[in-house]
C-alpha atoms as a PDB file:
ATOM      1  CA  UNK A   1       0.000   0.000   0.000  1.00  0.00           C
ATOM      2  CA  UNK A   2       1.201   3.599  -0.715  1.00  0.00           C
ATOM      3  CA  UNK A   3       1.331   5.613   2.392  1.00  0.00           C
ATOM      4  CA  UNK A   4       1.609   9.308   2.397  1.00  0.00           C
ATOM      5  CA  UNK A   5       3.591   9.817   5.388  1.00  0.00           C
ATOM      6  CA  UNK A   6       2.134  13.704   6.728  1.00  0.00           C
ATOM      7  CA  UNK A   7       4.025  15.875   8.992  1.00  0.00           C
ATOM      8  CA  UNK A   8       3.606  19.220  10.349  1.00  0.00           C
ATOM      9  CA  UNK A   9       6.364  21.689  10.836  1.00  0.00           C
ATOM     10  CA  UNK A  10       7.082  24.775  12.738  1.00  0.00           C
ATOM     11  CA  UNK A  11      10.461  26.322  12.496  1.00  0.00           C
ATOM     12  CA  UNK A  12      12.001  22.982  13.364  1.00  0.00           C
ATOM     13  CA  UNK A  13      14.145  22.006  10.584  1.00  0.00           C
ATOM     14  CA  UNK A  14      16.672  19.812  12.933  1.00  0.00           C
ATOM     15  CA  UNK A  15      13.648  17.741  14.202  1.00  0.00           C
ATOM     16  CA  UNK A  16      12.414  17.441  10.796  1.00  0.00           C
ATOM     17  CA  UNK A  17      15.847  16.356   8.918  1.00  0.00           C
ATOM     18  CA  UNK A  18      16.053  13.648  11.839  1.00  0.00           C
ATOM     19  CA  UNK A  19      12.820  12.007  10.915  1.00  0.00           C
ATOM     20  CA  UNK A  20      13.121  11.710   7.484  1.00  0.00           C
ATOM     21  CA  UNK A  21      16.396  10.070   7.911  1.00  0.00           C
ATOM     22  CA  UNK A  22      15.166   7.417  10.465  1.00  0.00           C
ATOM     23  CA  UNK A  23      12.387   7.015   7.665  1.00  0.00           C
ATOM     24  CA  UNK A  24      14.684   6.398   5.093  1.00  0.00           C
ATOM     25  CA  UNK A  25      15.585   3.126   6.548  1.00  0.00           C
ATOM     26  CA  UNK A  26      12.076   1.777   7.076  1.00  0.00           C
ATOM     27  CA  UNK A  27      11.189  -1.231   5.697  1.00  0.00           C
ATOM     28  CA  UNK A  28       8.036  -0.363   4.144  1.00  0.00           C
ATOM     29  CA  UNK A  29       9.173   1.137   1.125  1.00  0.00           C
ATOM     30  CA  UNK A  30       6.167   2.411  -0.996  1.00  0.00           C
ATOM     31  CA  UNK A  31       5.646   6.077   1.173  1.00  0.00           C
ATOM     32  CA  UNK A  32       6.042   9.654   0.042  1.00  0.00           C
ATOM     33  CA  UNK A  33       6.587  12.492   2.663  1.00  0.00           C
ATOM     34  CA  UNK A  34       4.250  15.479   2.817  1.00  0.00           C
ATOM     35  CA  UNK A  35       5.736  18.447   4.890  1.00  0.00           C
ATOM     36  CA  UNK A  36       3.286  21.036   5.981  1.00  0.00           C
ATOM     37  CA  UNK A  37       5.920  24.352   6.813  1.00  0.00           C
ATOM     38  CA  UNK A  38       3.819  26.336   9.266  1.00  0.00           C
ATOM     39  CA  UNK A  39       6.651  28.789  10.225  1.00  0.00           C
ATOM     40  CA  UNK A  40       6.201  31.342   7.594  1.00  0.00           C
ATOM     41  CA  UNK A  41       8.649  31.906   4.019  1.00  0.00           C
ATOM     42  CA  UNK A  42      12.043  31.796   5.630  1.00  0.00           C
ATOM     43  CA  UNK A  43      10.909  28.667   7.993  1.00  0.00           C
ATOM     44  CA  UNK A  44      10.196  27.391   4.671  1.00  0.00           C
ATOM     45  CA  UNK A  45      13.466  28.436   2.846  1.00  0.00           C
ATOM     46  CA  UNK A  46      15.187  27.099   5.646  1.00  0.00           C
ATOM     47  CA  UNK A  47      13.490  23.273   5.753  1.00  0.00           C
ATOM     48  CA  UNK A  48      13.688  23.236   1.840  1.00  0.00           C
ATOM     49  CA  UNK A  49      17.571  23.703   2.064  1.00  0.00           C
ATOM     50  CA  UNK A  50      17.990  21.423   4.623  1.00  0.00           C
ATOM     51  CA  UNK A  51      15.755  18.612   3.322  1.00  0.00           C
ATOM     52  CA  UNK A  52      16.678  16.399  -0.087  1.00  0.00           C
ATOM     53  CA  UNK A  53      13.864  15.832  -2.105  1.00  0.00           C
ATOM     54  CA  UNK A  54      14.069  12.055  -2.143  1.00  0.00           C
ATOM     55  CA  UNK A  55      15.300   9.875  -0.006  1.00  0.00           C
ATOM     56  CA  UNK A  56      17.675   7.474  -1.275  1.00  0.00           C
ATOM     57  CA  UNK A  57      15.026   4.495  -2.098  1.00  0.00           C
ATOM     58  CA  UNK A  58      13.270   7.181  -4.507  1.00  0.00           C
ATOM     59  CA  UNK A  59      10.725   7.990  -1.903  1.00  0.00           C
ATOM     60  CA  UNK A  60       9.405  11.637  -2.504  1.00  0.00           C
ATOM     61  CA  UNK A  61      10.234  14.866   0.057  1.00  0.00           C
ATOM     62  CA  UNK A  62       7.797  17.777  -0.379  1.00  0.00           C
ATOM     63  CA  UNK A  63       7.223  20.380   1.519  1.00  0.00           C
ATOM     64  CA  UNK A  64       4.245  23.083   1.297  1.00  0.00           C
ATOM     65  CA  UNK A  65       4.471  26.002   2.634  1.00  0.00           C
ATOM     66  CA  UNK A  66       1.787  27.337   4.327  1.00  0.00           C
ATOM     67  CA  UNK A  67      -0.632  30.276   4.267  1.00  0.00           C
ATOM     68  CA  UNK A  68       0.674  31.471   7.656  1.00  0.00           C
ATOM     69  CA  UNK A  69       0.296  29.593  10.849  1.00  0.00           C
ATOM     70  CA  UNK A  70      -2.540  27.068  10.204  1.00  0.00           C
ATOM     71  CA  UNK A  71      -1.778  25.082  13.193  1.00  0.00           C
ATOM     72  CA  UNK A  72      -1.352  21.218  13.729  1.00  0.00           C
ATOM     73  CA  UNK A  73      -4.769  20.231  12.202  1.00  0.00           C
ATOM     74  CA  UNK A  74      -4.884  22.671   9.339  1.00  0.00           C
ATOM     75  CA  UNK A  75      -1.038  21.099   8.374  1.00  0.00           C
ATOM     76  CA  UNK A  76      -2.018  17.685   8.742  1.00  0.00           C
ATOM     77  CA  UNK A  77      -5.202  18.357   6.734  1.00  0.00           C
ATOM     78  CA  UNK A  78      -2.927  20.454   3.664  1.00  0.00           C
ATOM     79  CA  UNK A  79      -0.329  17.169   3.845  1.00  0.00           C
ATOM     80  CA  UNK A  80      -3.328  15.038   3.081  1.00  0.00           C
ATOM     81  CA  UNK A  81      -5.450  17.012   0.308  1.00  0.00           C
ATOM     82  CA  UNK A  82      -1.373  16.551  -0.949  1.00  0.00           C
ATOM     83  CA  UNK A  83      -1.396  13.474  -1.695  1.00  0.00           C
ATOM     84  CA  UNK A  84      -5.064  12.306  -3.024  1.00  0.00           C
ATOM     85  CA  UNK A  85      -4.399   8.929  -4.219  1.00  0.00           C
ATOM     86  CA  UNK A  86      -2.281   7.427  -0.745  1.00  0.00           C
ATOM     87  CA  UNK A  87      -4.177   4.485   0.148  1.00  0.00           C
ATOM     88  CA  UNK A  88      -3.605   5.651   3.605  1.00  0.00           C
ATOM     89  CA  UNK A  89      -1.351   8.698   5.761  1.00  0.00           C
ATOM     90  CA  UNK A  90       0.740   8.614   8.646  1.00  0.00           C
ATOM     91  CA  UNK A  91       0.249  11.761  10.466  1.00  0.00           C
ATOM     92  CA  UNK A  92       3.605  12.119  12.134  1.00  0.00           C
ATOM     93  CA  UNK A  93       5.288  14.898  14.798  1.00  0.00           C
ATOM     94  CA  UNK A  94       8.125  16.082  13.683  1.00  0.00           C
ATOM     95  CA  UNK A  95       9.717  15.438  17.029  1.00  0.00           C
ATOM     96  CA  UNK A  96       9.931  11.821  16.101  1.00  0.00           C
ATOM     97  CA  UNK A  97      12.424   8.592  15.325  1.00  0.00           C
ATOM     98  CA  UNK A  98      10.174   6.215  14.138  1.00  0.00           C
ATOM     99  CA  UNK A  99      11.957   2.566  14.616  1.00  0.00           C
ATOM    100  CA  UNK A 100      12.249   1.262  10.919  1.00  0.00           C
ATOM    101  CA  UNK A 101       9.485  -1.963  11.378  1.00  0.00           C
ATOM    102  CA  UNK A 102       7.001   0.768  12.973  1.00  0.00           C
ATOM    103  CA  UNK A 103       5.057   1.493   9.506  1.00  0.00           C
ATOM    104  CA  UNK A 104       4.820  -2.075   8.810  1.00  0.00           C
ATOM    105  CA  UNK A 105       3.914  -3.006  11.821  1.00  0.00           C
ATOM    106  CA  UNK A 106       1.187  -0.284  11.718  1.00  0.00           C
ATOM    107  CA  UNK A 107       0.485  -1.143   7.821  1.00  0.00           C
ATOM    108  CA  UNK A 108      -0.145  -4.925   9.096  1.00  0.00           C
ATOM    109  CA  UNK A 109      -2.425  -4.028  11.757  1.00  0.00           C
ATOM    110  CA  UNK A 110      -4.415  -2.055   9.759  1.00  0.00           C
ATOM    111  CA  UNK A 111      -4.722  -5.141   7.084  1.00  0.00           C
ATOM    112  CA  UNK A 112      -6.057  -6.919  10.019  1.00  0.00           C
ATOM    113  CA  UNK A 113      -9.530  -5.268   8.557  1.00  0.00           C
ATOM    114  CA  UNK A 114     -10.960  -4.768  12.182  1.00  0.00           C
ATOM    115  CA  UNK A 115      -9.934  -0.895  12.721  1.00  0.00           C
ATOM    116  CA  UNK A 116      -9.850   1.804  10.177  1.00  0.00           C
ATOM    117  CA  UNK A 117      -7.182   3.997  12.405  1.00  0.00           C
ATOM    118  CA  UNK A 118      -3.851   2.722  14.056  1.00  0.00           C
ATOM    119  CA  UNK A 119      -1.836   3.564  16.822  1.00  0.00           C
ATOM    120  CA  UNK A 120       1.576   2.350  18.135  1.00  0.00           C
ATOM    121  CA  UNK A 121       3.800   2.968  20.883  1.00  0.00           C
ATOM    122  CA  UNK A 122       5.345   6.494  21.674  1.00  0.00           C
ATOM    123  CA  UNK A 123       8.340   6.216  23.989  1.00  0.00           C
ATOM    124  CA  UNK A 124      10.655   8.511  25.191  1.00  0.00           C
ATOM    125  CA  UNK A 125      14.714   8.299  25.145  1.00  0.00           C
ATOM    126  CA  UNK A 126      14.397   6.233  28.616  1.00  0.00           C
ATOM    127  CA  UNK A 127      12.822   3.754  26.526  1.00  0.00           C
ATOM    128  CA  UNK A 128       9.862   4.297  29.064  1.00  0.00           C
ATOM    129  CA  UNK A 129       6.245   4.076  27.508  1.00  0.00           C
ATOM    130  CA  UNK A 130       4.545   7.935  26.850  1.00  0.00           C
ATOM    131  CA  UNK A 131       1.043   6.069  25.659  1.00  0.00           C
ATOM    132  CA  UNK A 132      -0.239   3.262  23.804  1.00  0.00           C
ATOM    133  CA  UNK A 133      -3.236   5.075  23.187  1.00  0.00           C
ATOM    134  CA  UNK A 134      -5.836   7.116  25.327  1.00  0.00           C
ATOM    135  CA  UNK A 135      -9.208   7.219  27.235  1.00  0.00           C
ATOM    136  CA  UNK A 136     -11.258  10.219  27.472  1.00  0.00           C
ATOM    137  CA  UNK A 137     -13.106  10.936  30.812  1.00  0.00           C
ATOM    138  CA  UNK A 138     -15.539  13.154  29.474  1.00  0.00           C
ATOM    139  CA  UNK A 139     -16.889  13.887  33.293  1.00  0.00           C
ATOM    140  CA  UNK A 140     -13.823  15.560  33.902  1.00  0.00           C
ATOM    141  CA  UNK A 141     -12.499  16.886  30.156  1.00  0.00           C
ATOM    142  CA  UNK A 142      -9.582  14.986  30.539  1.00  0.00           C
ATOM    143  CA  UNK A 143      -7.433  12.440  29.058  1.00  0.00           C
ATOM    144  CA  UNK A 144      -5.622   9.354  30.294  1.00  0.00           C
ATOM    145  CA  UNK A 145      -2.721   8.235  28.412  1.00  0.00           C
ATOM    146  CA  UNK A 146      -2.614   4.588  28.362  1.00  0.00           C
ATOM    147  CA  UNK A 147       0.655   2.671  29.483  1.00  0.00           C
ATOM    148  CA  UNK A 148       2.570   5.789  30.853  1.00  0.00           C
ATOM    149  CA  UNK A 149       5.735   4.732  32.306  1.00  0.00           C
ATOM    150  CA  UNK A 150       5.636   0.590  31.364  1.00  0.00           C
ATOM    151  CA  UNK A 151       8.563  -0.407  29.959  1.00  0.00           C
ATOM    152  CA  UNK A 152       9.107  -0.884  26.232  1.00  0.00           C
ATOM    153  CA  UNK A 153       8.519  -4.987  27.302  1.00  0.00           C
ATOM    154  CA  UNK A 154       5.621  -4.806  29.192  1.00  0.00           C
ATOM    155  CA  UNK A 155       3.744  -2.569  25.919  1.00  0.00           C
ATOM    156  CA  UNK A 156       0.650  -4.509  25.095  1.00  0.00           C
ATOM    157  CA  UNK A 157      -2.670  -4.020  23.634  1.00  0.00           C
ATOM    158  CA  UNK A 158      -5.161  -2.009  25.763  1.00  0.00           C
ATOM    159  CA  UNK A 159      -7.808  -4.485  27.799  1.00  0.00           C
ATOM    160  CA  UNK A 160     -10.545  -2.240  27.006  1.00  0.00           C
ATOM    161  CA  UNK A 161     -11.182   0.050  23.174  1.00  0.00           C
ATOM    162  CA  UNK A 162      -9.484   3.044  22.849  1.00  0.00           C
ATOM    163  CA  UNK A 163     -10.867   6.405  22.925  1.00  0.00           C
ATOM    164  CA  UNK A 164      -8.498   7.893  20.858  1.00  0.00           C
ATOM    165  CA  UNK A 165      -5.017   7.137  19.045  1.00  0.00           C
ATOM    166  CA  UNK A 166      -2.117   9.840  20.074  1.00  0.00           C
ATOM    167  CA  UNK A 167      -1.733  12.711  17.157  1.00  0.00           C
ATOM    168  CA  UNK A 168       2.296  12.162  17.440  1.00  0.00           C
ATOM    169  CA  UNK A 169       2.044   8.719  15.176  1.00  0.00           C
ATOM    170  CA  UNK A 170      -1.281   7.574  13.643  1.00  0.00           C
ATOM    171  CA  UNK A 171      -1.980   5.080  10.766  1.00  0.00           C
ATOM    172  CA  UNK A 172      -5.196   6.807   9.172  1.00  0.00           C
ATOM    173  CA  UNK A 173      -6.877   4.671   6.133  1.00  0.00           C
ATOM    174  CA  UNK A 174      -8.979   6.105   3.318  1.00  0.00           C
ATOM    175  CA  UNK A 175     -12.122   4.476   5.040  1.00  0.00           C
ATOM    176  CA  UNK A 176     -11.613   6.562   7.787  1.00  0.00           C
ATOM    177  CA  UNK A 177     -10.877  10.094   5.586  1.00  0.00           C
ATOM    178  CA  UNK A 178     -13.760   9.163   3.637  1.00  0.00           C
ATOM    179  CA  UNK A 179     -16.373   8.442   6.329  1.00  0.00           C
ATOM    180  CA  UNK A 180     -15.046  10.799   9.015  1.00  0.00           C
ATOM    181  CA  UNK A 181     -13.574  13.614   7.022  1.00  0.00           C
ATOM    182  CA  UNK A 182     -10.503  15.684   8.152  1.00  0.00           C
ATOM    183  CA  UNK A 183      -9.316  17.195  11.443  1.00  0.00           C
ATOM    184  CA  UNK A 184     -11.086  20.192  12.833  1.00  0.00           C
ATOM    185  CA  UNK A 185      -8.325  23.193  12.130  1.00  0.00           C
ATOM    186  CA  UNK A 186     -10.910  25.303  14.520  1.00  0.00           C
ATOM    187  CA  UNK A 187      -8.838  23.823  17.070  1.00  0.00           C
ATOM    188  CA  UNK A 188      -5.419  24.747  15.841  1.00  0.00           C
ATOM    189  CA  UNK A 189      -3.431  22.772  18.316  1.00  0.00           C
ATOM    190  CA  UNK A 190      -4.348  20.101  20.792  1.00  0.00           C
ATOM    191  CA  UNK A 191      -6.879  17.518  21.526  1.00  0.00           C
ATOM    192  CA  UNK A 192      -7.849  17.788  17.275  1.00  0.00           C
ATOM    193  CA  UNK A 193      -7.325  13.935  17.338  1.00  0.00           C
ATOM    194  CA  UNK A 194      -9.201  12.978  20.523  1.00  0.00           C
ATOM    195  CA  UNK A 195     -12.013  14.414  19.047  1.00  0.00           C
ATOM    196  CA  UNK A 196     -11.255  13.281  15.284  1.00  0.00           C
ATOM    197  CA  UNK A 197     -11.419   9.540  16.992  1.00  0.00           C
ATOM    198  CA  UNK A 198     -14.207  10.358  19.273  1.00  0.00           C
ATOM    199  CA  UNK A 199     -16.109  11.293  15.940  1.00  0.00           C
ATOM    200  CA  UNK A 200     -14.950   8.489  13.853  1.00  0.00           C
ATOM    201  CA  UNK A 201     -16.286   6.009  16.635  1.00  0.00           C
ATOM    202  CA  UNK A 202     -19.716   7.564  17.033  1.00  0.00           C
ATOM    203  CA  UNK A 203     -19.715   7.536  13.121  1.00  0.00           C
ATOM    204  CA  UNK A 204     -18.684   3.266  13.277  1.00  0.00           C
ATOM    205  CA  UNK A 205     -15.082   3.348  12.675  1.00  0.00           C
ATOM    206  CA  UNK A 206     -12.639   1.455  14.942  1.00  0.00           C
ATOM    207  CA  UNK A 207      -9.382   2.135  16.250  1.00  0.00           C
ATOM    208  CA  UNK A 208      -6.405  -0.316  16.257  1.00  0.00           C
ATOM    209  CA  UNK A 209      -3.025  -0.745  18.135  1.00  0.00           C
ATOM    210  CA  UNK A 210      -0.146  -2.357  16.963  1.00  0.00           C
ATOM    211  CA  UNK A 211       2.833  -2.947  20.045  1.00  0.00           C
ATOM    212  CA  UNK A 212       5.682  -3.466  17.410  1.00  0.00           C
ATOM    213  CA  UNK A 213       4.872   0.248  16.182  1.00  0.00           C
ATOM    214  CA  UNK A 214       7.717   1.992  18.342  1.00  0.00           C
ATOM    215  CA  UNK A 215       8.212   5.764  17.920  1.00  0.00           C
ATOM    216  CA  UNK A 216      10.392   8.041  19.599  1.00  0.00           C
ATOM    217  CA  UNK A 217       8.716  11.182  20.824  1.00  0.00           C
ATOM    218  CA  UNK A 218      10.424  13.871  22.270  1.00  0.00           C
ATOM    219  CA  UNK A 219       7.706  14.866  23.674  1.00  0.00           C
ATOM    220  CA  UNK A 220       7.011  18.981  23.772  1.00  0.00           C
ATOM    221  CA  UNK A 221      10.030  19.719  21.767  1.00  0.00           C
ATOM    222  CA  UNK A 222       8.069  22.299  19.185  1.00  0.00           C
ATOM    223  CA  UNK A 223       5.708  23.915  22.144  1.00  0.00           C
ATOM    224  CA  UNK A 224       7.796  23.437  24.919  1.00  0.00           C
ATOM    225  CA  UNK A 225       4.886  21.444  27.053  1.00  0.00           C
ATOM    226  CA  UNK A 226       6.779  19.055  28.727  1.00  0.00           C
ATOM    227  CA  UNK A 227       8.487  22.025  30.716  1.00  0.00           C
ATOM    228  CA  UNK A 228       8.057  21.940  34.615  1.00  0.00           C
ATOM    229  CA  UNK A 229       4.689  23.300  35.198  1.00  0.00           C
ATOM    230  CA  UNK A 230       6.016  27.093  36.708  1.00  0.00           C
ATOM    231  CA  UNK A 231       8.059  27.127  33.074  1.00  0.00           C
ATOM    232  CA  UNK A 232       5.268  25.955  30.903  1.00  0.00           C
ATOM    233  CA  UNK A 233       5.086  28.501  28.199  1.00  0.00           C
ATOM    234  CA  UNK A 234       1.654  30.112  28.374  1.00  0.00           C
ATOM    235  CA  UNK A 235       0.199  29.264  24.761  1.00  0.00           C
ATOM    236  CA  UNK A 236       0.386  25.888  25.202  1.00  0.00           C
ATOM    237  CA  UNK A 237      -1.361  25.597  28.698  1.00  0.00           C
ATOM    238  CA  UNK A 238      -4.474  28.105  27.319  1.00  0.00           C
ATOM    239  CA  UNK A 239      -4.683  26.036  24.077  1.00  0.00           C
ATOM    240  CA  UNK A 240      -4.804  22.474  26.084  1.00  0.00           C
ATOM    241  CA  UNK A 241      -7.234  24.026  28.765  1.00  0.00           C
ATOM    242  CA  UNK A 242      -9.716  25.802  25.677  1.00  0.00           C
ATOM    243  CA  UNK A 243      -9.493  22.384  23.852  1.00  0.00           C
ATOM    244  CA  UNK A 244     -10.507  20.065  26.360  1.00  0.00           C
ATOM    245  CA  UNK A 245     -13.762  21.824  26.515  1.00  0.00           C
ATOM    246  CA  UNK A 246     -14.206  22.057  23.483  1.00  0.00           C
ATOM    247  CA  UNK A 247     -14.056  18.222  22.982  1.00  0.00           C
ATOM    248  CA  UNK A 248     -16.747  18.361  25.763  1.00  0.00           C
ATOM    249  CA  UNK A 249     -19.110  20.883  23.976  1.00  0.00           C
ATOM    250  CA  UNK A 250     -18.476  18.705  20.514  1.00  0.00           C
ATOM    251  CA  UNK A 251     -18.832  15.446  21.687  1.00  0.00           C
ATOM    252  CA  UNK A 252     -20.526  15.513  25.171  1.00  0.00           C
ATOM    253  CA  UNK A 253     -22.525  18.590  25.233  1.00  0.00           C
ATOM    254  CA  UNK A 254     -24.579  17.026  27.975  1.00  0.00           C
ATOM    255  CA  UNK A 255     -22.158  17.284  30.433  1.00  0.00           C
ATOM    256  CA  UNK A 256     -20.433  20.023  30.234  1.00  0.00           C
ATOM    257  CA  UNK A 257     -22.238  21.938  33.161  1.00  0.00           C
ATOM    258  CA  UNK A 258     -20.618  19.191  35.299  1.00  0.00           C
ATOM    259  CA  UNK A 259     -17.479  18.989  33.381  1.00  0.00           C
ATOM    260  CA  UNK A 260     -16.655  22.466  33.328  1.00  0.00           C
ATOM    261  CA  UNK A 261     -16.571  23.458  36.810  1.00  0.00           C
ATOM    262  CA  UNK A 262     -14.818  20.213  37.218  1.00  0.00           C
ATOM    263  CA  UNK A 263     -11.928  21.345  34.786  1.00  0.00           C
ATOM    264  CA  UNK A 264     -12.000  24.546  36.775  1.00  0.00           C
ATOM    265  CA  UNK A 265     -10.592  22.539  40.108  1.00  0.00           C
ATOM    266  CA  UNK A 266      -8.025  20.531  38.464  1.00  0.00           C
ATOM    267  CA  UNK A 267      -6.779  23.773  37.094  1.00  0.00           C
ATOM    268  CA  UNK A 268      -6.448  24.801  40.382  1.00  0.00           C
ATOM    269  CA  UNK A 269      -4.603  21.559  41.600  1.00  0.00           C
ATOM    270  CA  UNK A 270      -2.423  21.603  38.880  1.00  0.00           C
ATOM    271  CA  UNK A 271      -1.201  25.106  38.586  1.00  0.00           C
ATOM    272  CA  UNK A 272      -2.383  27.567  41.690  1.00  0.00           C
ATOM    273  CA  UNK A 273      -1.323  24.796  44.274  1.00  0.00           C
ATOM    274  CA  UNK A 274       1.957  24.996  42.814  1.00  0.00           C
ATOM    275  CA  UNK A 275       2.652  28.722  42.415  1.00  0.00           C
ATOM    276  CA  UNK A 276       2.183  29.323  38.712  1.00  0.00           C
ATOM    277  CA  UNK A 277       0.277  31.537  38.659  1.00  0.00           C
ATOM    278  CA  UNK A 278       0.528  32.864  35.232  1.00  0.00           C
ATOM    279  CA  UNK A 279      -0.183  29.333  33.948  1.00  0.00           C
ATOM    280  CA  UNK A 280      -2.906  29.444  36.192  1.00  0.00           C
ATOM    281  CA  UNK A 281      -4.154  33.068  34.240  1.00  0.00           C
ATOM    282  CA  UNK A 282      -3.321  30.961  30.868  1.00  0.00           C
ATOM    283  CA  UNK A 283      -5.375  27.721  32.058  1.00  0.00           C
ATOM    284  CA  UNK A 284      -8.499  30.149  32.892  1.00  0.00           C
ATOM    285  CA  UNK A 285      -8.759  32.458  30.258  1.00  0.00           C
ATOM    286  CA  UNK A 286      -8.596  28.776  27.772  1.00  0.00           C
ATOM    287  CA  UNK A 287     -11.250  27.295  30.225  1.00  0.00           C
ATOM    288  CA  UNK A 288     -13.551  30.180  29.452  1.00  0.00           C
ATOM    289  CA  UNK A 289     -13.186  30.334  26.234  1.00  0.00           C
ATOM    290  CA  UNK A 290     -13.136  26.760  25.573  1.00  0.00           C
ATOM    291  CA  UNK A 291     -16.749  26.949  27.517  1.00  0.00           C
ATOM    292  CA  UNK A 292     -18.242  29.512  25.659  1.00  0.00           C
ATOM    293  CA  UNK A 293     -16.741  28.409  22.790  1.00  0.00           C
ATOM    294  CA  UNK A 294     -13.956  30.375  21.287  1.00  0.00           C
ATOM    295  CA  UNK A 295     -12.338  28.765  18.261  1.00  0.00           C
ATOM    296  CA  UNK A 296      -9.118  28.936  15.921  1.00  0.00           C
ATOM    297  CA  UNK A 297      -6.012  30.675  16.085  1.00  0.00           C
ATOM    298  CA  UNK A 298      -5.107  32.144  19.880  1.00  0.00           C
ATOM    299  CA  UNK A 299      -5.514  35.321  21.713  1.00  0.00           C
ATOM    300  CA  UNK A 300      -2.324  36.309  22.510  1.00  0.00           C
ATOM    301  CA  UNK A 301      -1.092  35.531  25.926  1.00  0.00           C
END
């Protein structure tokens, strides 16, 4: 199966150059890469020069450069209008080292024919799991990452269905594009593929795992998220915070009246308990906004 293989950038050339070359040696062989540049024209100058545009088993590098910052959905969505006649797309981080069985092993899965979307395993350098997946607890707008801190050995597939695969590496077939549609950009960053799955699986279509899919993820590298919560930068924590009620009014608009004020308290545990108190004005102001509904690119913070 041709795979276009879709990946969003944002002034992170260095990131990018090392994925392609860990995807150079994958054993899959019949993928093109599709590079959504979301860093503006000398972002785009920059990834062009750095980037060849094959790799050296013929496979095809192009990047687009994009009409200003479209964010992570709006990227993966120009990657895959791309490259109309894939018979499915990899949407990708740039932040990744995919191991070279990991398309495969997600290509295999999917020919399983049970599950229209796959997921593998994200890991960090500690070779400690990040998620195998994830479960949305739409009583308290949150998600659960699935396997967090297991060992690479101990990796296996989820006892339960999953909620939603991780945006960082998923397997996405033309069933599911054609059924589902493509990501919501009103989202711009964050939670777009928890509720892309979430509306897949009300819609019928299944998600997959496959635990020989292994993906390095420095996690955080383009946003910074994975800072210690007092040096969070403040985009990312109003962007999560407005997303995850957003998912709720999308997908559980029932609940949000409990949800929300729910949110509100964890917000409180997780930043004002600690002293950040700026994330804590961040975390708010995305809460709010995410509850009355505030969409697309972000206020500045």
């Amino acid at each position: 199966m041709h795979v276009a293989i879709c990946i969003v950038g944002y002034r992170n050339a260095a990131d990018i150059l090392a994925c392609i070359e860990a995807l150079a040696g994958s054993t899959h062989r019949d993928f093109e890469v599709q590079i959504c540049e979301n860093g503006g024209p000398d972002a785009y100058r920059t990834l062009s020069q750095a980037l060849p545009t094959q790799l050296a088993g013929g496979q095809p590098v192009a990047v687009t450069k994009a009409a200003g910052n479209l964010g992570y959905a709006g990227g993966v969505n120009v990657c895959i209008r791309a490259a109309p006649n894939a018979g499915a797309w990899w949407v990708l981080n740039p932040d990744t080292v995919p191991d070279e069985h990991a398309l495969e092993a997600l290509l295999n899965r999917l020919a399983a024919a049970d599950c229209e979307l796959v997921g593998g395993v994200l890991h960090g350098a500690d070779n400690r799991v990040q998620t195998l997946g994830g479960r949305w607890r739409p009583w308290l707008a949150r998600a659960e990452a699935i396997g967090r801190g297991l060992g690479l050995s101990e990796a296996k597939p989820a006892d339960s269905p999953l909620d939603f695969v991780s945006g960082a590496s998923m397997l996405v077939s033309r069933a599911w594009v054609e059924a589902v549609g493509l990501m919501r950009e009103d989202y711009f960053l964050y939670c777009e593929e928890v509720e892309w799955c979430l509306r897949g699986r009300r819609l019928g279509m299944r998600l997959g795992f496959a635990p020989d899919a292994l993906v390095l993820h420095d996690q955080g590298a383009t946003t910074g998220s994975a800072n210690a919560v007092r040096q969070r930068p403040l985009l990312p924590v109003y962007l999560d915070e407005r997303n995850k009620m957003l998912v709720t009014r999308d997908c559980f608009p029932r609940r949000l009246f409990i949800a929300a004020p729910v949110a509100l308290g964890l917000i409180g545990l997780r930043f004002a308990s600690r002293g950040a108190w700026r994330q804590t004005d961040a975390a708010v102001r995305g809460w709010w906004h995410g509850v009355v509904g505030t969409r697309g690119a972000p206020i500045k913070l």
